[in-house]
PDB file of N, CA and C in Angstrom:
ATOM      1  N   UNK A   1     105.752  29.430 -20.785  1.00  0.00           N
ATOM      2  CA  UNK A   1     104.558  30.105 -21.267  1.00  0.00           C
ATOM      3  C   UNK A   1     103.359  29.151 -21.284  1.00  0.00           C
ATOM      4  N   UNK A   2     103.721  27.878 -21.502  1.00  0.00           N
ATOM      5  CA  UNK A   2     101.993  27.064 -21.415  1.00  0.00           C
ATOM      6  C   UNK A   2     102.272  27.297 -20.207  1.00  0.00           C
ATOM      7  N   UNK A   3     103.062  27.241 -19.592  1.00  0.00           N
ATOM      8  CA  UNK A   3     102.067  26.686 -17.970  1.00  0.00           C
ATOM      9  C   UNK A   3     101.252  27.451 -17.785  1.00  0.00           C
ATOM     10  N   UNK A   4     101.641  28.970 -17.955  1.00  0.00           N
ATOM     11  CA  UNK A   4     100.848  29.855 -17.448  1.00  0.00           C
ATOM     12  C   UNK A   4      99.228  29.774 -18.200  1.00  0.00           C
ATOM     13  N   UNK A   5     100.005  29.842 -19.794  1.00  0.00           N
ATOM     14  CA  UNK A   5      98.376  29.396 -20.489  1.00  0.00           C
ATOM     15  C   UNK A   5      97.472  28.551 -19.553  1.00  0.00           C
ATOM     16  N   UNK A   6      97.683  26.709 -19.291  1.00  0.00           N
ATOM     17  CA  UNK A   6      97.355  26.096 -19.008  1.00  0.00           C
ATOM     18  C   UNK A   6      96.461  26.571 -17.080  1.00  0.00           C
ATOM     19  N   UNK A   7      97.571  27.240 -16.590  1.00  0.00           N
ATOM     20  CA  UNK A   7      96.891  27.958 -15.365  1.00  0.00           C
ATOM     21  C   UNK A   7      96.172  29.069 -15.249  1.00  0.00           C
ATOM     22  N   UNK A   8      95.903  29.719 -16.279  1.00  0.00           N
ATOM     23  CA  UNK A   8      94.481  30.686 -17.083  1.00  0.00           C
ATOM     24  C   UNK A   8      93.138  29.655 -16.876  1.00  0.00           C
ATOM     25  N   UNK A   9      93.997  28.784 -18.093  1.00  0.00           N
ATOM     26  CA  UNK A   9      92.500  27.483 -18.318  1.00  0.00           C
ATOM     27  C   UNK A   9      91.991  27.356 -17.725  1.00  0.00           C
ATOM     28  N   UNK A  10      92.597  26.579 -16.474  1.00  0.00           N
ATOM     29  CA  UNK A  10      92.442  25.675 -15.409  1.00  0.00           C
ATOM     30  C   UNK A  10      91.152  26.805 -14.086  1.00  0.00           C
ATOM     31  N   UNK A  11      91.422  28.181 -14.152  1.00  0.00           N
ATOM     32  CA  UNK A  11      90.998  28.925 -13.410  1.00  0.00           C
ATOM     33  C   UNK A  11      89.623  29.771 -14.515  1.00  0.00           C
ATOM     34  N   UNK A  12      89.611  29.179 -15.375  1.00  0.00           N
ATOM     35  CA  UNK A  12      87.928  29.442 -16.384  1.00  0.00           C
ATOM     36  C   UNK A  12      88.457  31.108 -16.946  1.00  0.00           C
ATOM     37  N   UNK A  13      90.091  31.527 -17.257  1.00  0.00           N
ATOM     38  CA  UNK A  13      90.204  32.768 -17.509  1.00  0.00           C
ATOM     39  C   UNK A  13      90.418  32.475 -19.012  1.00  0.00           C
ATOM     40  N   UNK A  14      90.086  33.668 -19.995  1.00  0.00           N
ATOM     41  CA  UNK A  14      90.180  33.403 -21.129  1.00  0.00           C
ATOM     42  C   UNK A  14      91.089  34.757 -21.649  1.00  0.00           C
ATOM     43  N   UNK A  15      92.360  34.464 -22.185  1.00  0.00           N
ATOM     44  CA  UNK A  15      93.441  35.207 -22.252  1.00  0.00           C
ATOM     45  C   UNK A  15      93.038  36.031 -23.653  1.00  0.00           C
ATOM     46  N   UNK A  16      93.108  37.104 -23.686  1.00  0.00           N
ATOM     47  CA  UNK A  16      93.334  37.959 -24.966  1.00  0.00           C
ATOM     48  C   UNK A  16      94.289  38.650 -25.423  1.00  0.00           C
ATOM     49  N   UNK A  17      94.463  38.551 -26.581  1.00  0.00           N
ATOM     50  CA  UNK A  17      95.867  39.348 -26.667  1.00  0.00           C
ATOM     51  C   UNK A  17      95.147  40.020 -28.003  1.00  0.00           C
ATOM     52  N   UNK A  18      96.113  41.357 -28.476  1.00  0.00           N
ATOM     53  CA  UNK A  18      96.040  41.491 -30.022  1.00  0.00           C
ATOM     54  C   UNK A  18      96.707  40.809 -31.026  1.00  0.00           C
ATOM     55  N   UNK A  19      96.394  40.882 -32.254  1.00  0.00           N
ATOM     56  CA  UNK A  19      97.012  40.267 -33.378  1.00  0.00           C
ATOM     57  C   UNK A  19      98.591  40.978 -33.579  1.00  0.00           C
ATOM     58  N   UNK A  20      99.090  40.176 -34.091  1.00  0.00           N
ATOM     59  CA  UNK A  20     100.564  40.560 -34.339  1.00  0.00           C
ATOM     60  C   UNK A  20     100.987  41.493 -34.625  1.00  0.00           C
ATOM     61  N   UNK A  21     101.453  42.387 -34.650  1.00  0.00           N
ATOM     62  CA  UNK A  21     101.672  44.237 -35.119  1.00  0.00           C
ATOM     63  C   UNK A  21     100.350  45.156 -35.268  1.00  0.00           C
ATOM     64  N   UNK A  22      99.162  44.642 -34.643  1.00  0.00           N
ATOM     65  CA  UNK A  22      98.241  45.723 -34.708  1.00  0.00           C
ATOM     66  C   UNK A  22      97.990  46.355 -33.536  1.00  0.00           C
ATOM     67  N   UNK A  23      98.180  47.837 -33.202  1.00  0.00           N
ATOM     68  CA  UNK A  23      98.068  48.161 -32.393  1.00  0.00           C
ATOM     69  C   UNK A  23      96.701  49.144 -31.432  1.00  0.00           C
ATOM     70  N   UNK A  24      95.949  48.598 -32.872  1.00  0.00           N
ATOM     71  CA  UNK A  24      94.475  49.116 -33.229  1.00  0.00           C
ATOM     72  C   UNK A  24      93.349  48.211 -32.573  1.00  0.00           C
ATOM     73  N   UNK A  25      93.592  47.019 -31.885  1.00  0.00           N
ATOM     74  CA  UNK A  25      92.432  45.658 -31.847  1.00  0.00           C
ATOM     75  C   UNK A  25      91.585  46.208 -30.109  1.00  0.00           C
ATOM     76  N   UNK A  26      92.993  47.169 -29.562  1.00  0.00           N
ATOM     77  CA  UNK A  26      92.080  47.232 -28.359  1.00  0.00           C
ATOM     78  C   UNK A  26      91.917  48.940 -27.949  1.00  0.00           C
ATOM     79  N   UNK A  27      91.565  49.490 -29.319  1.00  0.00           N
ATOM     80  CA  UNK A  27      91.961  50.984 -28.902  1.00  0.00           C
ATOM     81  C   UNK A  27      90.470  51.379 -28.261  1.00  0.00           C
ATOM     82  N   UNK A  28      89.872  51.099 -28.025  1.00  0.00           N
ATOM     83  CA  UNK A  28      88.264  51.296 -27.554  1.00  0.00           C
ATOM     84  C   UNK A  28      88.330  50.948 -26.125  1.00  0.00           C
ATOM     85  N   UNK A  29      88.716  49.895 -25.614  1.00  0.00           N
ATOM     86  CA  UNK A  29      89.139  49.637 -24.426  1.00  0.00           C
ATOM     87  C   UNK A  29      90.001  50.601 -23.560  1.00  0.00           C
ATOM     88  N   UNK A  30      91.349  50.163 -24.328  1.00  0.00           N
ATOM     89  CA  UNK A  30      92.425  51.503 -23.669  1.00  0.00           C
ATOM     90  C   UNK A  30      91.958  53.052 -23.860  1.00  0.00           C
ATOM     91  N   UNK A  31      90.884  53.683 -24.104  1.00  0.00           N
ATOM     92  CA  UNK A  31      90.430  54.754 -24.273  1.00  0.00           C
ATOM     93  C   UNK A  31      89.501  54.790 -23.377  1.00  0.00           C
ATOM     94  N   UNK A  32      88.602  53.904 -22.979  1.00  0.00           N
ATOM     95  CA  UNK A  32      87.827  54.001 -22.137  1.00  0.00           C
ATOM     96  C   UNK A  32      88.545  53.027 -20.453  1.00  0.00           C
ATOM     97  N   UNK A  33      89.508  52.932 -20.337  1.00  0.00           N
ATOM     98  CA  UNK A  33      90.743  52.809 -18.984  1.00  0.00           C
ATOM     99  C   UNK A  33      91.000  53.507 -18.789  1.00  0.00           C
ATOM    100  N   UNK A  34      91.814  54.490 -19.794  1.00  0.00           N
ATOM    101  CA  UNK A  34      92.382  56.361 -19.573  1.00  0.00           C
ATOM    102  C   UNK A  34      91.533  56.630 -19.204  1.00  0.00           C
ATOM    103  N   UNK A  35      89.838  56.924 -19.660  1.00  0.00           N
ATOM    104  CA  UNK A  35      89.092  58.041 -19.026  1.00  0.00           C
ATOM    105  C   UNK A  35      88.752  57.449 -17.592  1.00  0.00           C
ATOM    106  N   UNK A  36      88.590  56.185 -17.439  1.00  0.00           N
ATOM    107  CA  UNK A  36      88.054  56.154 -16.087  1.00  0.00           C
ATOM    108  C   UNK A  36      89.140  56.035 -15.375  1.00  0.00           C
ATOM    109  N   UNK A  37      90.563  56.121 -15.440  1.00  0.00           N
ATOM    110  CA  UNK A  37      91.455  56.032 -14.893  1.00  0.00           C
ATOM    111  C   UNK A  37      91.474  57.836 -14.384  1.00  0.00           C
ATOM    112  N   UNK A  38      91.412  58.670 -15.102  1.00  0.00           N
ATOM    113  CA  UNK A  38      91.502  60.075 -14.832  1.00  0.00           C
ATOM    114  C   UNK A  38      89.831  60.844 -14.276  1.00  0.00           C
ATOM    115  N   UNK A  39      88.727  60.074 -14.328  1.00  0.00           N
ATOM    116  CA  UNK A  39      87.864  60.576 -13.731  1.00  0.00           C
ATOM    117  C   UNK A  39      87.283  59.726 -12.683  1.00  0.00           C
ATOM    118  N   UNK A  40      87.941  58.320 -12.161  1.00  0.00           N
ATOM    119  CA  UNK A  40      87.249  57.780 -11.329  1.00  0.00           C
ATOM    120  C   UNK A  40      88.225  57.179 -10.381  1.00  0.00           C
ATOM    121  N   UNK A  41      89.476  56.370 -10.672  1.00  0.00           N
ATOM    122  CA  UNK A  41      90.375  55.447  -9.950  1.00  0.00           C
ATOM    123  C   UNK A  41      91.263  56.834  -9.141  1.00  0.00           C
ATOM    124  N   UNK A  42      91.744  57.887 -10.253  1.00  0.00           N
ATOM    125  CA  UNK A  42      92.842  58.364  -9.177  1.00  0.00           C
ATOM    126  C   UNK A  42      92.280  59.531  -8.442  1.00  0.00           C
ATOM    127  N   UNK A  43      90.643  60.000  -8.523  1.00  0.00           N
ATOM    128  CA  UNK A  43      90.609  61.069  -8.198  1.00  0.00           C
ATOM    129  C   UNK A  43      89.488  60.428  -6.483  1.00  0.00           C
ATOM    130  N   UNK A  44      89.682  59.443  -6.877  1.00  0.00           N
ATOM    131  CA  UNK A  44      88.656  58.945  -5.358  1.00  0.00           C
ATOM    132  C   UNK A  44      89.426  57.751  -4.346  1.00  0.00           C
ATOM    133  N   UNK A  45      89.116  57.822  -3.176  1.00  0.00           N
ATOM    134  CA  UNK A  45      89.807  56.903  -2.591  1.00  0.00           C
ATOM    135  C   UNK A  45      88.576  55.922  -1.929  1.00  0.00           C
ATOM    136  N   UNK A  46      89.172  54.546  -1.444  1.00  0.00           N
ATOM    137  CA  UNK A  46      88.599  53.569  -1.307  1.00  0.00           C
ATOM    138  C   UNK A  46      88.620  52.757   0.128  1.00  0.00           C
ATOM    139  N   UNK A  47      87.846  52.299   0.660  1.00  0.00           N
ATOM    140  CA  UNK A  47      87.495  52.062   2.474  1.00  0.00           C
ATOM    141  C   UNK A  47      88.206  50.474   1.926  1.00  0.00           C
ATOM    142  N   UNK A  48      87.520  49.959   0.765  1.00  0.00           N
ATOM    143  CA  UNK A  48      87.938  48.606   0.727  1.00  0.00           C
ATOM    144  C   UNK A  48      87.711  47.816  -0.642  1.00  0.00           C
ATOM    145  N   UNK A  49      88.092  46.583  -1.094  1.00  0.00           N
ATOM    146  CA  UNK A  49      87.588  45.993  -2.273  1.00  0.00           C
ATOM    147  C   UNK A  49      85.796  45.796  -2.916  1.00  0.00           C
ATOM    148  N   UNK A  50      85.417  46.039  -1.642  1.00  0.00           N
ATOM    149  CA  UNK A  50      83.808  45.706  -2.312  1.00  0.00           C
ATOM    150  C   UNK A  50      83.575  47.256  -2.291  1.00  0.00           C
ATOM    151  N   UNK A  51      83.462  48.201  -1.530  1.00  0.00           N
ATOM    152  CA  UNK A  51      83.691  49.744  -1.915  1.00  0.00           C
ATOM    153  C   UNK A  51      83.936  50.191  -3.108  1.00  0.00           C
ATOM    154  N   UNK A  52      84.838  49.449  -3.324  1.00  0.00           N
ATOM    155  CA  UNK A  52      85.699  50.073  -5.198  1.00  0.00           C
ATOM    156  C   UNK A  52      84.472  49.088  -5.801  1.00  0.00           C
ATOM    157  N   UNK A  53      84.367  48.057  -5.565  1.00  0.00           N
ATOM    158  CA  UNK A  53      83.364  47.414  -6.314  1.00  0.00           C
ATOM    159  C   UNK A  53      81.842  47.825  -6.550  1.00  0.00           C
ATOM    160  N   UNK A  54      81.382  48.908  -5.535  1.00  0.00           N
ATOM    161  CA  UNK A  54      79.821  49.215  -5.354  1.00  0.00           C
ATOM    162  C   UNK A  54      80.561  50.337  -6.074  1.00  0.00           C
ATOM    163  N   UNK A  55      81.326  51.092  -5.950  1.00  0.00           N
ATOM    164  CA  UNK A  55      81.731  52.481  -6.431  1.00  0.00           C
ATOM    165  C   UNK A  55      81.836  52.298  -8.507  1.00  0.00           C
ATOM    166  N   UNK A  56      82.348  51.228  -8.523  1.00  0.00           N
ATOM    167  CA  UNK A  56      83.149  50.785 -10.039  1.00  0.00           C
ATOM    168  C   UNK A  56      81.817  51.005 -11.041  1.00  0.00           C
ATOM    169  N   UNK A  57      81.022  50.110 -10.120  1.00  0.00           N
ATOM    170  CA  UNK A  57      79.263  49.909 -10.932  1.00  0.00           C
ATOM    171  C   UNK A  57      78.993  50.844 -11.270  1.00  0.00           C
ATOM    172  N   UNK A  58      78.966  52.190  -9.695  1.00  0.00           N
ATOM    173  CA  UNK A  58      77.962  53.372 -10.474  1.00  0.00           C
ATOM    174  C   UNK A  58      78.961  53.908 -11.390  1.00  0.00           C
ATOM    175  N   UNK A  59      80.047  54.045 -11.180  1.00  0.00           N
ATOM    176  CA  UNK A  59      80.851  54.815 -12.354  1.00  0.00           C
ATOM    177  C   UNK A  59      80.414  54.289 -14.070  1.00  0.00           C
ATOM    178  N   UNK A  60      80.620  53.118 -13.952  1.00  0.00           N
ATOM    179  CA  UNK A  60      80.154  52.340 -15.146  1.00  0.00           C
ATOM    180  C   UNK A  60      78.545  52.605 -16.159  1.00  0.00           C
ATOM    181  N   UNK A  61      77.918  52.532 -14.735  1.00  0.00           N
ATOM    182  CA  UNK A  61      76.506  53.121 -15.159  1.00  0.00           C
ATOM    183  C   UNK A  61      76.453  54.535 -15.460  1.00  0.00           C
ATOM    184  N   UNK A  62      77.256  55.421 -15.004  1.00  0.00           N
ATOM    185  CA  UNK A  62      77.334  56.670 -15.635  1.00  0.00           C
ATOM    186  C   UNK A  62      77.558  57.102 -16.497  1.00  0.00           C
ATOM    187  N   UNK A  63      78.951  56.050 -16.615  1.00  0.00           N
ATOM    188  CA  UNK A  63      79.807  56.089 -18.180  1.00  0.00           C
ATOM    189  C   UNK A  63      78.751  55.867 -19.590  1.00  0.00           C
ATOM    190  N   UNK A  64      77.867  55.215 -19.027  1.00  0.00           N
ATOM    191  CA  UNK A  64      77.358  54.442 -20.211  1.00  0.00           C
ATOM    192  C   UNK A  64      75.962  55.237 -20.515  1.00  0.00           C
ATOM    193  N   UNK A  65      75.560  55.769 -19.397  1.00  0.00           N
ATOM    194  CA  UNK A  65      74.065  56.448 -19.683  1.00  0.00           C
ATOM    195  C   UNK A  65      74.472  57.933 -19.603  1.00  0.00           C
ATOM    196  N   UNK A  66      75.013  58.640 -18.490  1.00  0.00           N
ATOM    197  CA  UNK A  66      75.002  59.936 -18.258  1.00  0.00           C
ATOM    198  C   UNK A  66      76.106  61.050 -18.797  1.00  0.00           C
ATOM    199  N   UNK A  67      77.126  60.059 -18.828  1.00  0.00           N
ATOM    200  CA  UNK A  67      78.416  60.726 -19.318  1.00  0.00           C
ATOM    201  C   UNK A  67      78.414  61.609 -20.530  1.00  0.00           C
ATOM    202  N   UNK A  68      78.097  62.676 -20.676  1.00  0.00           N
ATOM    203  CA  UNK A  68      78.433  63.738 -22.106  1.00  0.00           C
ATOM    204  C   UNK A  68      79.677  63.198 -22.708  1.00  0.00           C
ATOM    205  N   UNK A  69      79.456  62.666 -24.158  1.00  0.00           N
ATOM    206  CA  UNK A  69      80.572  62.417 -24.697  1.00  0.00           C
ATOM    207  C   UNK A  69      80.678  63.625 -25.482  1.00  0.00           C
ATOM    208  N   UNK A  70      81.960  64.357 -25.323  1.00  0.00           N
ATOM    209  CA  UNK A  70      82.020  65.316 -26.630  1.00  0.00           C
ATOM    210  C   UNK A  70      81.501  65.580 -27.933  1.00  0.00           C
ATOM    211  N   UNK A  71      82.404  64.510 -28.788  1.00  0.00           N
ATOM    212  CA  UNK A  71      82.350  64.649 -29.937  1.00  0.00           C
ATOM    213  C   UNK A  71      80.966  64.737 -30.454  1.00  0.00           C
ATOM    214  N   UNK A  72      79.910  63.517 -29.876  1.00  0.00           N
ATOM    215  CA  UNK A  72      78.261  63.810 -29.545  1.00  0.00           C
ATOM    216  C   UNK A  72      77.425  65.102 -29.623  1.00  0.00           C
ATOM    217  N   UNK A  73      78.046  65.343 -28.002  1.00  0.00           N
ATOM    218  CA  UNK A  73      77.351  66.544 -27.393  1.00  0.00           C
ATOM    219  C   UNK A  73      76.360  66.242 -27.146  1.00  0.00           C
ATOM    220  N   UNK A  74      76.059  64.437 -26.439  1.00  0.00           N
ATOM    221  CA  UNK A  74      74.764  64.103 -25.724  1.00  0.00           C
ATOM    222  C   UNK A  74      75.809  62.709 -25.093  1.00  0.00           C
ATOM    223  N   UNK A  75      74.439  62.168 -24.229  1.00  0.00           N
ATOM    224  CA  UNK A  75      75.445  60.925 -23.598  1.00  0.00           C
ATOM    225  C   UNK A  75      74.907  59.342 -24.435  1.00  0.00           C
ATOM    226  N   UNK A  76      75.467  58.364 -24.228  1.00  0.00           N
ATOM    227  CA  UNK A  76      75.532  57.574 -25.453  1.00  0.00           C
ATOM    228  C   UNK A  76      74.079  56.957 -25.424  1.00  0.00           C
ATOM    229  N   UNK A  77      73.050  56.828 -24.228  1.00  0.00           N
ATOM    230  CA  UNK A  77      71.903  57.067 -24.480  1.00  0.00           C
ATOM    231  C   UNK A  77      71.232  57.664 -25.160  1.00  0.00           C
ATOM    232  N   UNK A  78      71.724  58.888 -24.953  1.00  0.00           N
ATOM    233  CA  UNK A  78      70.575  60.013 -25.645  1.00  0.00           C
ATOM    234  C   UNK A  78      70.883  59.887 -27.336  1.00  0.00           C
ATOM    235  N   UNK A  79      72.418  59.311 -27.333  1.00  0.00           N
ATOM    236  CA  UNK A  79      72.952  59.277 -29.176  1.00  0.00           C
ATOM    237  C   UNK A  79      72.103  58.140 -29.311  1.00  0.00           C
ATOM    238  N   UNK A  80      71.555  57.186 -29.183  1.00  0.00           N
ATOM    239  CA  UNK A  80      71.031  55.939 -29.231  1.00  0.00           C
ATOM    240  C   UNK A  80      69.897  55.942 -29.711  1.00  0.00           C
ATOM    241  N   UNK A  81      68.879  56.915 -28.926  1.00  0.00           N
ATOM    242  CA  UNK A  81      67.647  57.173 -28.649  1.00  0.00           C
ATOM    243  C   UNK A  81      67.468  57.918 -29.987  1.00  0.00           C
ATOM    244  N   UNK A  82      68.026  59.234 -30.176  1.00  0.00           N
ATOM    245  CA  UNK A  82      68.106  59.849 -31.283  1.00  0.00           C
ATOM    246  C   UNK A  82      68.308  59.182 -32.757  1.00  0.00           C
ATOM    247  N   UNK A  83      69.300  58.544 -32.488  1.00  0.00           N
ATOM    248  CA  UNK A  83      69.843  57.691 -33.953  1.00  0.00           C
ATOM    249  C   UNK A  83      68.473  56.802 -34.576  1.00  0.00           C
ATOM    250  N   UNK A  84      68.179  56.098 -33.658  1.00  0.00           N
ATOM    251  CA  UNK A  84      66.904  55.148 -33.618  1.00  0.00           C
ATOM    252  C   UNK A  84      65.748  55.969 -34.111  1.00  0.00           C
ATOM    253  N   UNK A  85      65.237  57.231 -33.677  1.00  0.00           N
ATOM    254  CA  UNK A  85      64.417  57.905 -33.489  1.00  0.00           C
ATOM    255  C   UNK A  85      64.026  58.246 -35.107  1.00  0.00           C
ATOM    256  N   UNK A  86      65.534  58.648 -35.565  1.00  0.00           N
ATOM    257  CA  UNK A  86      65.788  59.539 -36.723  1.00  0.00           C
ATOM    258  C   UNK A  86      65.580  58.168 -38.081  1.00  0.00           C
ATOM    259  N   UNK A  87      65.931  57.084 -37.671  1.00  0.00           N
ATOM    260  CA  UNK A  87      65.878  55.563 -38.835  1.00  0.00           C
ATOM    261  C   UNK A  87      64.781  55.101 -38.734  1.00  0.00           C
TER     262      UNK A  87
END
């Protein structure tokens, strides 16, 4: 197990893990993998690695500005804009 640590290091990667029995530290993450896993990775196909890479961006940028989040019922811009608006 160090080595591998040590060959993380060595390559400028910085390892994360969760804390010991919590299964709560990365639920924001793994929630936002599922969705782009079910609206972007399996429903499109790819010419090549920089393809998925020009493709990944706009998805990302969508996710973050355009995407209707439910529970909302605006996209996390527009909750932003509003919240701010309203304080």
């Amino acid at each position: 197990m160090k080595q591998y640590v040590r060959t993380l290091e060595s390559r400028g990667i910085v390892q994360s893990m969760s804390r010991k029995g919590n299964c709560y530290d990365n639920a924001v993450m793994e929630n936002f993998f599922g969705i782009m896993k079910s609206e972007f990775i399996y429903i499109k196909e790819f010419e090549s690695v920089e393809h998925f890479k020009i493709e990944l961006e706009i998805y990302i940028d969508y996710y973050n500005t355009k995407r209707i989040k439910a529970k909302l019922k605006m996209s996390r811009v527009q909750y932003r804009t509003y919240f701010y608006q309203a304080a």
